[in-house]
PDB file of N, CA and C in Angstrom:
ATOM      1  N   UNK A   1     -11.334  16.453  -2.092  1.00  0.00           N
ATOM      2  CA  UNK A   1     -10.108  16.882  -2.714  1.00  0.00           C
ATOM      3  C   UNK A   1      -9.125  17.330  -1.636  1.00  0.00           C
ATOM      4  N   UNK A   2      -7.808  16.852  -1.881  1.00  0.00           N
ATOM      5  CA  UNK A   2      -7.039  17.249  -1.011  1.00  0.00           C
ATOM      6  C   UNK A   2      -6.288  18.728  -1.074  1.00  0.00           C
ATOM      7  N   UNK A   3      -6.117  19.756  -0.042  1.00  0.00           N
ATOM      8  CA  UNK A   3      -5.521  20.628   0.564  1.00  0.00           C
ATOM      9  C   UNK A   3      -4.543  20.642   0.798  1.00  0.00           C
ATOM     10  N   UNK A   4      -3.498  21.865   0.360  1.00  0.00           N
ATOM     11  CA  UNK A   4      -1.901  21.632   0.833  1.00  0.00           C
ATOM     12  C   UNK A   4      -1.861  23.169   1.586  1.00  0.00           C
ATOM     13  N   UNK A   5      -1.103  23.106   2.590  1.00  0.00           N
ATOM     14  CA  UNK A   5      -0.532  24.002   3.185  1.00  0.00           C
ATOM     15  C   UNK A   5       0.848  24.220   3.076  1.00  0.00           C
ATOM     16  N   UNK A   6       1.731  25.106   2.428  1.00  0.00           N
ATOM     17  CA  UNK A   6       2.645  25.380   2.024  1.00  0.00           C
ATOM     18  C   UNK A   6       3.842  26.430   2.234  1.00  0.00           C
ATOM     19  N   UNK A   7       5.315  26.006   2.127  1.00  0.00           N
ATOM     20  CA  UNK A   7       5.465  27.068   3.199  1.00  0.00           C
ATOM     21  C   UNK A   7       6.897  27.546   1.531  1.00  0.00           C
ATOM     22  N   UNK A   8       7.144  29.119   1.485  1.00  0.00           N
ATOM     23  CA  UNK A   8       8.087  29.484   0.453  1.00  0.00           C
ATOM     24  C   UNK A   8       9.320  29.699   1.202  1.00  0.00           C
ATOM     25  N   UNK A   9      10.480  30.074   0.880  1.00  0.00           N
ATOM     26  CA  UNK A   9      11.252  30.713   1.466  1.00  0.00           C
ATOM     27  C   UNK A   9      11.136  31.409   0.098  1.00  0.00           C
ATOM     28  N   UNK A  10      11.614  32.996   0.163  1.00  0.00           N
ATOM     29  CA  UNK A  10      11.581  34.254  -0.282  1.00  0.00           C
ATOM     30  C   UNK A  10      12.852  34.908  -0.185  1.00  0.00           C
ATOM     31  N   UNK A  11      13.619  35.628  -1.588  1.00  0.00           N
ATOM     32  CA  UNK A  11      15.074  36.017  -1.375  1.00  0.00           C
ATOM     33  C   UNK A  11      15.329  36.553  -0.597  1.00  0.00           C
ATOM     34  N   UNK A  12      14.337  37.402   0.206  1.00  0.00           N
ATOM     35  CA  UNK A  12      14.487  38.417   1.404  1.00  0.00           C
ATOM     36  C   UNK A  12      14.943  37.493   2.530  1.00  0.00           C
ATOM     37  N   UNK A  13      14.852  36.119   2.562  1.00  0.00           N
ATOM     38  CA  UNK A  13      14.808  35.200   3.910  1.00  0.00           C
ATOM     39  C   UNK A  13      13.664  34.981   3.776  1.00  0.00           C
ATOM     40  N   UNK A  14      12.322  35.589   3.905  1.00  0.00           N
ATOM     41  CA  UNK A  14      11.295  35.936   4.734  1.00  0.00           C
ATOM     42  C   UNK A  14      10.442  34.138   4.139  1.00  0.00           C
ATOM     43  N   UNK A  15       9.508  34.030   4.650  1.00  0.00           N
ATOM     44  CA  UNK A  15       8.499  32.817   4.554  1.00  0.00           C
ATOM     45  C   UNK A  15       7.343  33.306   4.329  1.00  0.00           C
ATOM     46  N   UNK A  16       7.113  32.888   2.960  1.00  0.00           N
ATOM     47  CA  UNK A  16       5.795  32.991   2.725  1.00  0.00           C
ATOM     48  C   UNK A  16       4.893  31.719   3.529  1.00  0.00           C
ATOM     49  N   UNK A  17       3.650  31.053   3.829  1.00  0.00           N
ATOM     50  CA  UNK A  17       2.777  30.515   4.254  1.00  0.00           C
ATOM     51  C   UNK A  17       1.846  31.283   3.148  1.00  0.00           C
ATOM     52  N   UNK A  18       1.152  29.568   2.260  1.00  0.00           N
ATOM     53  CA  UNK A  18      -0.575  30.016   1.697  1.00  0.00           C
ATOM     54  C   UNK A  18      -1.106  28.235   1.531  1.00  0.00           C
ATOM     55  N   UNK A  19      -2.345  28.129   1.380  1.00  0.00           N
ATOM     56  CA  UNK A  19      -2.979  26.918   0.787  1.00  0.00           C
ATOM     57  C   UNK A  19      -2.869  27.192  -0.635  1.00  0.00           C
ATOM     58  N   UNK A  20      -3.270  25.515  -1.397  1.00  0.00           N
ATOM     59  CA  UNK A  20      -3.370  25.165  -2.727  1.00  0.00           C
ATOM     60  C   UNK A  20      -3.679  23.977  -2.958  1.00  0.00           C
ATOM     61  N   UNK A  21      -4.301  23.271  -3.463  1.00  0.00           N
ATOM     62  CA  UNK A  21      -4.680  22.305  -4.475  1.00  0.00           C
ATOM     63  C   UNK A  21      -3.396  21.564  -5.118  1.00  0.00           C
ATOM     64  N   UNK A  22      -2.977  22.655  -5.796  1.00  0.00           N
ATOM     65  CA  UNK A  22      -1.541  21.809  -6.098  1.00  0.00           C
ATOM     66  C   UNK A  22      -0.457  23.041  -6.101  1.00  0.00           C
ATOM     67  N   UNK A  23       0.503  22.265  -5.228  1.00  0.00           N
ATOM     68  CA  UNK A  23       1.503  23.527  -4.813  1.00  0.00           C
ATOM     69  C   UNK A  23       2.768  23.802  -5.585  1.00  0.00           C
ATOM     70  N   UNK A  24       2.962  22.788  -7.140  1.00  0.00           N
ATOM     71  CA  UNK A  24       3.992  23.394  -7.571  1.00  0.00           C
ATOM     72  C   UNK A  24       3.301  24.203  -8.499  1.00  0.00           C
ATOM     73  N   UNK A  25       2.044  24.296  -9.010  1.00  0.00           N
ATOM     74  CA  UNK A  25       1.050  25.050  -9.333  1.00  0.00           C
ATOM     75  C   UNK A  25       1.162  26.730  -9.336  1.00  0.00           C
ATOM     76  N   UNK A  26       1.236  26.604  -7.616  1.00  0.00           N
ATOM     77  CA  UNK A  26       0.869  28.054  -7.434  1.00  0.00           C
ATOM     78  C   UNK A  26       2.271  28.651  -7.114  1.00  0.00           C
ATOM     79  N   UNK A  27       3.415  27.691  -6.911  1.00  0.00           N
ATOM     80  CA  UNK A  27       4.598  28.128  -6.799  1.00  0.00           C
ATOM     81  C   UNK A  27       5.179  28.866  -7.633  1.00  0.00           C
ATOM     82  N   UNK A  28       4.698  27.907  -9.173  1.00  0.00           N
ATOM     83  CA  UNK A  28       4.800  28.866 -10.362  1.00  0.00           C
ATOM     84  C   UNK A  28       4.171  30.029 -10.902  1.00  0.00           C
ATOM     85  N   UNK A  29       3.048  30.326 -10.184  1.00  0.00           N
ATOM     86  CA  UNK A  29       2.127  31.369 -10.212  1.00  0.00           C
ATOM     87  C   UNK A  29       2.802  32.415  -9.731  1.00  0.00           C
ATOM     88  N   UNK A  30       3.501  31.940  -8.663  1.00  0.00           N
ATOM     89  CA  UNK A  30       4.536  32.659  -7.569  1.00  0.00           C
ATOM     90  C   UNK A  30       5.176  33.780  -8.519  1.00  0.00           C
ATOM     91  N   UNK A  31       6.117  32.636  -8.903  1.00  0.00           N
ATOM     92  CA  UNK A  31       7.568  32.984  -9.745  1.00  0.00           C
ATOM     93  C   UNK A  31       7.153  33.617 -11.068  1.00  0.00           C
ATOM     94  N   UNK A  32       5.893  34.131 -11.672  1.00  0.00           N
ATOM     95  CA  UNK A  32       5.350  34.275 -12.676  1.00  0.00           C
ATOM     96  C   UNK A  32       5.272  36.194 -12.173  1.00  0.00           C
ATOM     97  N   UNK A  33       4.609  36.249 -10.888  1.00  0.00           N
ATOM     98  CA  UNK A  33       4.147  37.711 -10.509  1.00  0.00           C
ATOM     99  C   UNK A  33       2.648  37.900 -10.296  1.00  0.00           C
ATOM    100  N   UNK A  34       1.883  36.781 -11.090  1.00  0.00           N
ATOM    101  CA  UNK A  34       0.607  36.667 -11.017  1.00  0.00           C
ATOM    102  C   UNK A  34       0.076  35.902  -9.307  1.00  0.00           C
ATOM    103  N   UNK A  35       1.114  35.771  -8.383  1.00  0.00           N
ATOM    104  CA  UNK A  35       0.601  34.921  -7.240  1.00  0.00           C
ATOM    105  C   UNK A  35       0.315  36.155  -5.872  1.00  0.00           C
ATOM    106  N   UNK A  36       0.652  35.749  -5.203  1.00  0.00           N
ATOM    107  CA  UNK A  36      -0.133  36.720  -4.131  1.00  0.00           C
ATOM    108  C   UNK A  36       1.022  38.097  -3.744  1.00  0.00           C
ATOM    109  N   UNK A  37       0.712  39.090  -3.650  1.00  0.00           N
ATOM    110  CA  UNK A  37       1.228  40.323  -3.436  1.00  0.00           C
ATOM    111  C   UNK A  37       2.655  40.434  -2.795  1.00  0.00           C
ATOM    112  N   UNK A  38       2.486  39.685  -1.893  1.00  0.00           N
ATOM    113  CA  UNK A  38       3.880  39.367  -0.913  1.00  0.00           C
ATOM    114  C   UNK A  38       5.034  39.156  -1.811  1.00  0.00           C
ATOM    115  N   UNK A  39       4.729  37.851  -2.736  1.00  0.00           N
ATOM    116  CA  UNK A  39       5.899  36.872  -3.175  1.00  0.00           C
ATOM    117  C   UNK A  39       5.831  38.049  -4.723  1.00  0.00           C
ATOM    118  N   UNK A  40       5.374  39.044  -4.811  1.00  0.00           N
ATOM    119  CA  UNK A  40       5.510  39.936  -6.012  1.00  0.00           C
ATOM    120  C   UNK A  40       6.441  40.660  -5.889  1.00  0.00           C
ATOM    121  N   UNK A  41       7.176  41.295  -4.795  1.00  0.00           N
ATOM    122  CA  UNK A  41       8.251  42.099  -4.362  1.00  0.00           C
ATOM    123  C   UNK A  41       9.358  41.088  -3.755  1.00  0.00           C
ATOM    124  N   UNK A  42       9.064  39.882  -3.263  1.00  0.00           N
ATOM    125  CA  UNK A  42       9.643  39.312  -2.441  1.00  0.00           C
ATOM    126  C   UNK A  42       9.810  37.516  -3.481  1.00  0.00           C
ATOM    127  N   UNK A  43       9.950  37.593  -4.400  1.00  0.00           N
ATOM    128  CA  UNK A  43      10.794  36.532  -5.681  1.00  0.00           C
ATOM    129  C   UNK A  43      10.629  35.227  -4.440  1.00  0.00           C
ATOM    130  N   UNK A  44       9.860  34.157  -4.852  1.00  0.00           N
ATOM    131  CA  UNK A  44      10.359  33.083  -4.211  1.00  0.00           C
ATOM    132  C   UNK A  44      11.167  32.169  -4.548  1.00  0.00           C
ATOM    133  N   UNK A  45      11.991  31.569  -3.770  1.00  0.00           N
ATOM    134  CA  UNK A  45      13.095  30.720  -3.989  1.00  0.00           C
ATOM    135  C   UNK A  45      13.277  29.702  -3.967  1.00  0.00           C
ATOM    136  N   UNK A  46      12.300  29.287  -3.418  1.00  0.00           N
ATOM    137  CA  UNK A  46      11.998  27.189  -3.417  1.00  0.00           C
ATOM    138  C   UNK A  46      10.720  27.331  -2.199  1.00  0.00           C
ATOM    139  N   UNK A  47      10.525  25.553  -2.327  1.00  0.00           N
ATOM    140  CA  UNK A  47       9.194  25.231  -1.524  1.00  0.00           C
ATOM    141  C   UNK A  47       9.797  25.006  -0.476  1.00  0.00           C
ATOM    142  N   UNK A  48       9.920  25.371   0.895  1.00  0.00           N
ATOM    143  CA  UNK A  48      10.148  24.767   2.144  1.00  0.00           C
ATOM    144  C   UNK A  48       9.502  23.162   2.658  1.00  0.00           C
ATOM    145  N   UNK A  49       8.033  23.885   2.594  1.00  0.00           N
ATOM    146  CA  UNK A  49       7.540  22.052   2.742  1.00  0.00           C
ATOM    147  C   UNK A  49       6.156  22.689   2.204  1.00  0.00           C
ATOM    148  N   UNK A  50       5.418  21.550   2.428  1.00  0.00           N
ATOM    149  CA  UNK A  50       4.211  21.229   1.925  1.00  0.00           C
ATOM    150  C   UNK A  50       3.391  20.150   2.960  1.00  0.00           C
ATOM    151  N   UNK A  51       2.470  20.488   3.361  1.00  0.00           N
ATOM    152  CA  UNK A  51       1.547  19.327   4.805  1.00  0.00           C
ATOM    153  C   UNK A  51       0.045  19.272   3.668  1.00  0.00           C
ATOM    154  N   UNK A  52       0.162  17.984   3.433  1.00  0.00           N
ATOM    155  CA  UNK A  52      -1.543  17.435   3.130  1.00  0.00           C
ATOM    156  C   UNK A  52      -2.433  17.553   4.274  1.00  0.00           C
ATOM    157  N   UNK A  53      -3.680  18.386   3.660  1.00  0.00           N
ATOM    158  CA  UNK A  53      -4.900  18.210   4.327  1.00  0.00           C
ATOM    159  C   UNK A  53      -6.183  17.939   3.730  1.00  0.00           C
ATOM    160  N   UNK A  54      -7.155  17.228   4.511  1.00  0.00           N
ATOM    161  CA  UNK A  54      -8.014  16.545   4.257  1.00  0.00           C
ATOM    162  C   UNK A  54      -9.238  17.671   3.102  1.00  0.00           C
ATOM    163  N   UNK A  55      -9.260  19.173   3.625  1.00  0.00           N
ATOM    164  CA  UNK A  55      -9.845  19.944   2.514  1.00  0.00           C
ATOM    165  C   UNK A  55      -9.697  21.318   2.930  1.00  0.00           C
ATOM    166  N   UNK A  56     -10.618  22.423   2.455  1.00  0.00           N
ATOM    167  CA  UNK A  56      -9.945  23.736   2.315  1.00  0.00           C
ATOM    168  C   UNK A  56     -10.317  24.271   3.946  1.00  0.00           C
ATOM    169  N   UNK A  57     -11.128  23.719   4.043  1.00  0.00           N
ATOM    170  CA  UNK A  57     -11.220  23.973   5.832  1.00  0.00           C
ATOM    171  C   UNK A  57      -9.899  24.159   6.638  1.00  0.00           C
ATOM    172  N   UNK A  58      -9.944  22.909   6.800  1.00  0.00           N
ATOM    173  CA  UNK A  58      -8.663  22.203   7.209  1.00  0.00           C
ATOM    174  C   UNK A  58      -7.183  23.407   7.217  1.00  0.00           C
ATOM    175  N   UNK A  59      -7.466  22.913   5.847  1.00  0.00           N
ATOM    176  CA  UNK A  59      -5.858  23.730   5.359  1.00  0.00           C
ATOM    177  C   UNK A  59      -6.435  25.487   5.724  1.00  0.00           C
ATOM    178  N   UNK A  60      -6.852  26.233   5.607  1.00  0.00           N
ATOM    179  CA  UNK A  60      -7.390  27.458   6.547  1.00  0.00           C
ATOM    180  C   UNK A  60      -7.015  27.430   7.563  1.00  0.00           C
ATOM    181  N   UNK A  61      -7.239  26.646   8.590  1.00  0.00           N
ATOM    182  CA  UNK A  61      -7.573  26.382  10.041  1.00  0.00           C
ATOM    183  C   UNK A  61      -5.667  26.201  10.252  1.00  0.00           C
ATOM    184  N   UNK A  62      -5.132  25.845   9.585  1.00  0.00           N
ATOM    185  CA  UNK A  62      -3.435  25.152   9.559  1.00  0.00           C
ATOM    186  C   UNK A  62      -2.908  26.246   9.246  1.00  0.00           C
ATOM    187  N   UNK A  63      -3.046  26.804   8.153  1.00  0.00           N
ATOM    188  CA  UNK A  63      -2.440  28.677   7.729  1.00  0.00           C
ATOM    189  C   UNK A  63      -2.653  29.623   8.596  1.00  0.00           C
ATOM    190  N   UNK A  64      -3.756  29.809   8.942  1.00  0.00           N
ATOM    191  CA  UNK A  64      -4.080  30.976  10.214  1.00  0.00           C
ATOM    192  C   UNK A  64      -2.893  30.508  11.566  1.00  0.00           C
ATOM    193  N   UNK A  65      -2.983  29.416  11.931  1.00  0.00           N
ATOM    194  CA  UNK A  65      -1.889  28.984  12.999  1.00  0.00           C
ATOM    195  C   UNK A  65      -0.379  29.127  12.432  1.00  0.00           C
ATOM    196  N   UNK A  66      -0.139  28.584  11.295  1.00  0.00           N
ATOM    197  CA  UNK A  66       1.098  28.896  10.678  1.00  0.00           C
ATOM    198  C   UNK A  66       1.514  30.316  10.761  1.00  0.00           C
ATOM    199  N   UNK A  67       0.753  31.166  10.313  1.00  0.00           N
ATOM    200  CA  UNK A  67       1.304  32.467   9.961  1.00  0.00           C
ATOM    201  C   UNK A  67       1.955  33.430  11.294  1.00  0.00           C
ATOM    202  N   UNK A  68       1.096  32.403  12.287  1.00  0.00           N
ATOM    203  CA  UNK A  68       1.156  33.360  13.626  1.00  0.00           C
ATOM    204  C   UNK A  68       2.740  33.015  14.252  1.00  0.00           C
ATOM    205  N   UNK A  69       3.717  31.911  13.827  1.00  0.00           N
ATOM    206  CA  UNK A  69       4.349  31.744  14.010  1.00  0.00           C
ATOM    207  C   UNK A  69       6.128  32.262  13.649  1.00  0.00           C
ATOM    208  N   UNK A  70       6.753  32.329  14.454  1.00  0.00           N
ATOM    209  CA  UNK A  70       8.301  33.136  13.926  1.00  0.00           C
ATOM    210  C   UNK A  70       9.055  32.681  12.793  1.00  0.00           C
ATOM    211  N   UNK A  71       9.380  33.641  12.437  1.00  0.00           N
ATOM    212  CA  UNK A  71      10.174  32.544  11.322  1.00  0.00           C
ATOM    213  C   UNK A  71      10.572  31.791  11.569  1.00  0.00           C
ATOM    214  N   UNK A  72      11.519  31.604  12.789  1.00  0.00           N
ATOM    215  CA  UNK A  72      12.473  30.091  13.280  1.00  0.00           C
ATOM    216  C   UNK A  72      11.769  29.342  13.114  1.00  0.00           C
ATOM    217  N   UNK A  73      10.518  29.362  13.841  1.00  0.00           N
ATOM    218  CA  UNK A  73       9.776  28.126  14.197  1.00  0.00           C
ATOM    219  C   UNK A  73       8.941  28.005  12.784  1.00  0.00           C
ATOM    220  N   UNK A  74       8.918  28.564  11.915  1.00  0.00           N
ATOM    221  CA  UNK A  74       8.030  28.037  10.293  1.00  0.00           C
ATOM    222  C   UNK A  74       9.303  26.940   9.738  1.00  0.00           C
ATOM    223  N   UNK A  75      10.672  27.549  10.160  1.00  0.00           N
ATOM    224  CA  UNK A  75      11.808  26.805   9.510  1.00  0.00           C
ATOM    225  C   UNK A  75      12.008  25.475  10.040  1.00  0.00           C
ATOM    226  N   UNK A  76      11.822  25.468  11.747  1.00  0.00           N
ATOM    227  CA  UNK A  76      11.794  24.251  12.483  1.00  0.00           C
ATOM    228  C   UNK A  76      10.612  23.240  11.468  1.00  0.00           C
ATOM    229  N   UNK A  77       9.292  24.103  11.646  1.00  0.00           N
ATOM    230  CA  UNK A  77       8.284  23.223  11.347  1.00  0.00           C
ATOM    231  C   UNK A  77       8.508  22.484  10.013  1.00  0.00           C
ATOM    232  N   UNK A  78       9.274  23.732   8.914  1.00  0.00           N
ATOM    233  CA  UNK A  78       9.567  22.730   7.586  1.00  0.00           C
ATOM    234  C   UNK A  78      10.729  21.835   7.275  1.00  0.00           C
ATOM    235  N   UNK A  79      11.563  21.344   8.470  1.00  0.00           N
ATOM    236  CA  UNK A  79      12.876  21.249   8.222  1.00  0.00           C
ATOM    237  C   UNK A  79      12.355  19.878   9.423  1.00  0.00           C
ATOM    238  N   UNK A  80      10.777  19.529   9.779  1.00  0.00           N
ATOM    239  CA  UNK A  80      10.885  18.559  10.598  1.00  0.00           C
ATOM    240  C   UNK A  80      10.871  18.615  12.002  1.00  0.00           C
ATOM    241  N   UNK A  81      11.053  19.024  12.360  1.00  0.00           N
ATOM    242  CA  UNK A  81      11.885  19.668  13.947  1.00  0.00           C
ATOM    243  C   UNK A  81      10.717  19.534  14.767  1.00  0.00           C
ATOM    244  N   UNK A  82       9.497  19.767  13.989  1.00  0.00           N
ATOM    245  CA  UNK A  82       7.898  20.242  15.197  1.00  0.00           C
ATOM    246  C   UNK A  82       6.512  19.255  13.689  1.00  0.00           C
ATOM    247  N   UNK A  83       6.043  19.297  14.340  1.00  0.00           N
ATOM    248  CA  UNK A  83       4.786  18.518  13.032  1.00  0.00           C
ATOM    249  C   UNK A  83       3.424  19.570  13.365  1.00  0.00           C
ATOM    250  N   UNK A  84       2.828  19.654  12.256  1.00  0.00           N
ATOM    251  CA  UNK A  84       1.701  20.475  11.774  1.00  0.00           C
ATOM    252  C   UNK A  84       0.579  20.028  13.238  1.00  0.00           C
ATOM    253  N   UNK A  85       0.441  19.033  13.802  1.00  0.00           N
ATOM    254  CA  UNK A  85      -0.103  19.209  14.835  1.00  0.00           C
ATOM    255  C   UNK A  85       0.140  19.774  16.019  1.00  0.00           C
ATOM    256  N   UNK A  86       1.620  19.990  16.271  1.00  0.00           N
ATOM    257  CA  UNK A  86       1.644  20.897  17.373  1.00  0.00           C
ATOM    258  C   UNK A  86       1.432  22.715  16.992  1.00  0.00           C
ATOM    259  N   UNK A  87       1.252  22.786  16.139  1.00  0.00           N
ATOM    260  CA  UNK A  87       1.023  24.268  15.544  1.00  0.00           C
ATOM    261  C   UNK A  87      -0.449  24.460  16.057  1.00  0.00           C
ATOM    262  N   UNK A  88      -1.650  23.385  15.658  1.00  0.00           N
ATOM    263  CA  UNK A  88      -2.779  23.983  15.262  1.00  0.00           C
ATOM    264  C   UNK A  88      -3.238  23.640  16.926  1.00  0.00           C
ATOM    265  N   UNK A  89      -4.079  24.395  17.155  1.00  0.00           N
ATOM    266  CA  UNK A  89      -4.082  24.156  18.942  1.00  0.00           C
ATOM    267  C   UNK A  89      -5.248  22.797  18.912  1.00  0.00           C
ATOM    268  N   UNK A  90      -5.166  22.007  20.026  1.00  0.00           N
ATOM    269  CA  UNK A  90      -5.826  20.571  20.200  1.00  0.00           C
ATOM    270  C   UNK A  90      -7.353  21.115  20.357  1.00  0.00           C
ATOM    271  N   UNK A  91      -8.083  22.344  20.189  1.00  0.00           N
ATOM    272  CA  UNK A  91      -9.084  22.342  20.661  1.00  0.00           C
ATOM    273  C   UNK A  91      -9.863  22.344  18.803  1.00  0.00           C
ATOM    274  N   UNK A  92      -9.189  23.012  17.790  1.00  0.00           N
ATOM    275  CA  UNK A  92      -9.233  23.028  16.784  1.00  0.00           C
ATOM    276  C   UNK A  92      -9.298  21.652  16.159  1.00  0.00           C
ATOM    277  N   UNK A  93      -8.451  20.319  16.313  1.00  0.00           N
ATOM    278  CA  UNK A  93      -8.121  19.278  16.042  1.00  0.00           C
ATOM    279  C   UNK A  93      -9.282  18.676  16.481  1.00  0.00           C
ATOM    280  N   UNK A  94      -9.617  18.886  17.569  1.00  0.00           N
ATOM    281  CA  UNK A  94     -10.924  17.808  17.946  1.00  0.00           C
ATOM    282  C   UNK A  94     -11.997  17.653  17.498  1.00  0.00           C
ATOM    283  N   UNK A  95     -12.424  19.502  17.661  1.00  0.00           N
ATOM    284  CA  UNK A  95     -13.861  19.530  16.401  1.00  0.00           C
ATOM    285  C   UNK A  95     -13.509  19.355  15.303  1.00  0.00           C
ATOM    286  N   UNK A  96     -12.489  19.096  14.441  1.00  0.00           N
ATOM    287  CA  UNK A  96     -12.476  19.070  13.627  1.00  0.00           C
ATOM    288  C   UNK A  96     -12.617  17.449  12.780  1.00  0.00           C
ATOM    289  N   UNK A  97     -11.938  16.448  14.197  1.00  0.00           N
ATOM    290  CA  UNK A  97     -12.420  14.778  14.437  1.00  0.00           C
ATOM    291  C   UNK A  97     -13.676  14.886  14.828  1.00  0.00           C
ATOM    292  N   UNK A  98     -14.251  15.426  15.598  1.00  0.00           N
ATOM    293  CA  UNK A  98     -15.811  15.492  15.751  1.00  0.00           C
ATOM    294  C   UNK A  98     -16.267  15.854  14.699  1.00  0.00           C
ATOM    295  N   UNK A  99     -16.537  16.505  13.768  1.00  0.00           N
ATOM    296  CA  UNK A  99     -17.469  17.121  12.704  1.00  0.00           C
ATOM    297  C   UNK A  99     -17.076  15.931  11.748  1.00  0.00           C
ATOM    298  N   UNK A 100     -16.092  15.743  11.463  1.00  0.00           N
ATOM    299  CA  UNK A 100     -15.227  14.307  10.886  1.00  0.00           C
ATOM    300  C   UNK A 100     -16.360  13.187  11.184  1.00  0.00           C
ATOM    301  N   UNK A 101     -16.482  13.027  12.592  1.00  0.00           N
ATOM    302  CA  UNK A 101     -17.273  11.762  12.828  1.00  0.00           C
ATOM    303  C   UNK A 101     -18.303  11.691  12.554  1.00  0.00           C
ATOM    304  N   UNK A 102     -19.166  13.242  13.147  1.00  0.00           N
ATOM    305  CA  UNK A 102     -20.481  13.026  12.484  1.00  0.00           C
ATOM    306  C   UNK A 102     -20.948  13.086  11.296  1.00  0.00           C
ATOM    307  N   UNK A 103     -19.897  13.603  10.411  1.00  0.00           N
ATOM    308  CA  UNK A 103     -20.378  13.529   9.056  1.00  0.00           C
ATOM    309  C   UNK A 103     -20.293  12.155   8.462  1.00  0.00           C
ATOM    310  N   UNK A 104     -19.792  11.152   8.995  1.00  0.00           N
ATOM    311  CA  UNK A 104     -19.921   9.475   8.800  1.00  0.00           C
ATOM    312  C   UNK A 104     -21.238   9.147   9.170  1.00  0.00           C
ATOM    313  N   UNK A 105     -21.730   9.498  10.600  1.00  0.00           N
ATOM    314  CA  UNK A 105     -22.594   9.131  11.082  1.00  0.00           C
ATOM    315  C   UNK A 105     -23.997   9.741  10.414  1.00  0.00           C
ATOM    316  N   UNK A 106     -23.810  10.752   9.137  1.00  0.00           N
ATOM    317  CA  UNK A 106     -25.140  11.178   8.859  1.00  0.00           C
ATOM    318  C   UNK A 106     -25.699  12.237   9.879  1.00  0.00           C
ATOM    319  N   UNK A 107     -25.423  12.554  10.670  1.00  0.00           N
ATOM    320  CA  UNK A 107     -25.337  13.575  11.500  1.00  0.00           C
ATOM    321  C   UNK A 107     -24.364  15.181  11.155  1.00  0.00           C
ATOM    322  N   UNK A 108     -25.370  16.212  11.137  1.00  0.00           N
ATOM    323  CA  UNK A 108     -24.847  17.300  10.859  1.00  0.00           C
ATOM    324  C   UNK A 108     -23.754  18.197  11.575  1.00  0.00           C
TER     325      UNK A 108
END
């Protein structure tokens, strides 16, 4: 099943970053009060972007790197400017094609 990593903008300015399954889903969860604590004081205002990932790993491994980032650069990243691979560091990406491979290969 596929993983989304997702980015809000928030009336404050501010950027939310979370994963989901399906992100107009939880957007509305958002806008409801029932979604995560942040976007409860902080009303979200639209989806910035949204990056498919392969599963909840994945999309984890993409949020933890996201979050660490400035706002500018969440805005660069959703507006195009930078791609979800230069966020997540190349050492992350590899095992993550390695574990990828061996799980083809029947190998744990």
């Amino acid at each position: 099943m596929a993983w989304f990593l997702y980015l809000l903008e928030c009336s404050d300015g501010s950027i939310y970053t979370g994963i989901a399954t399906d992100v107009q889903a939880r957007f509305d969860k958002h806008l409801s009060g029932a979604g995560a604590r942040y976007t409860r004081s902080r009303k979200p205002v639209r989806v910035l972007a949204s990056f498919e990932l392969a599963d909840r790993s994945s999309a984890s491994r993409a949020e933890y790197w996201v979050k660490r980032l400035a706002p500018s650069e969440k805005r660069t990243l959703a507006a195009g400017g930078r791609t979800l691979d230069s966020v997540v560091p190349l050492v992350e990406l590899t095992s993550t094609i390695a574990e990828e491979a061996n799980e083809g290969n029947g190998m744990p």
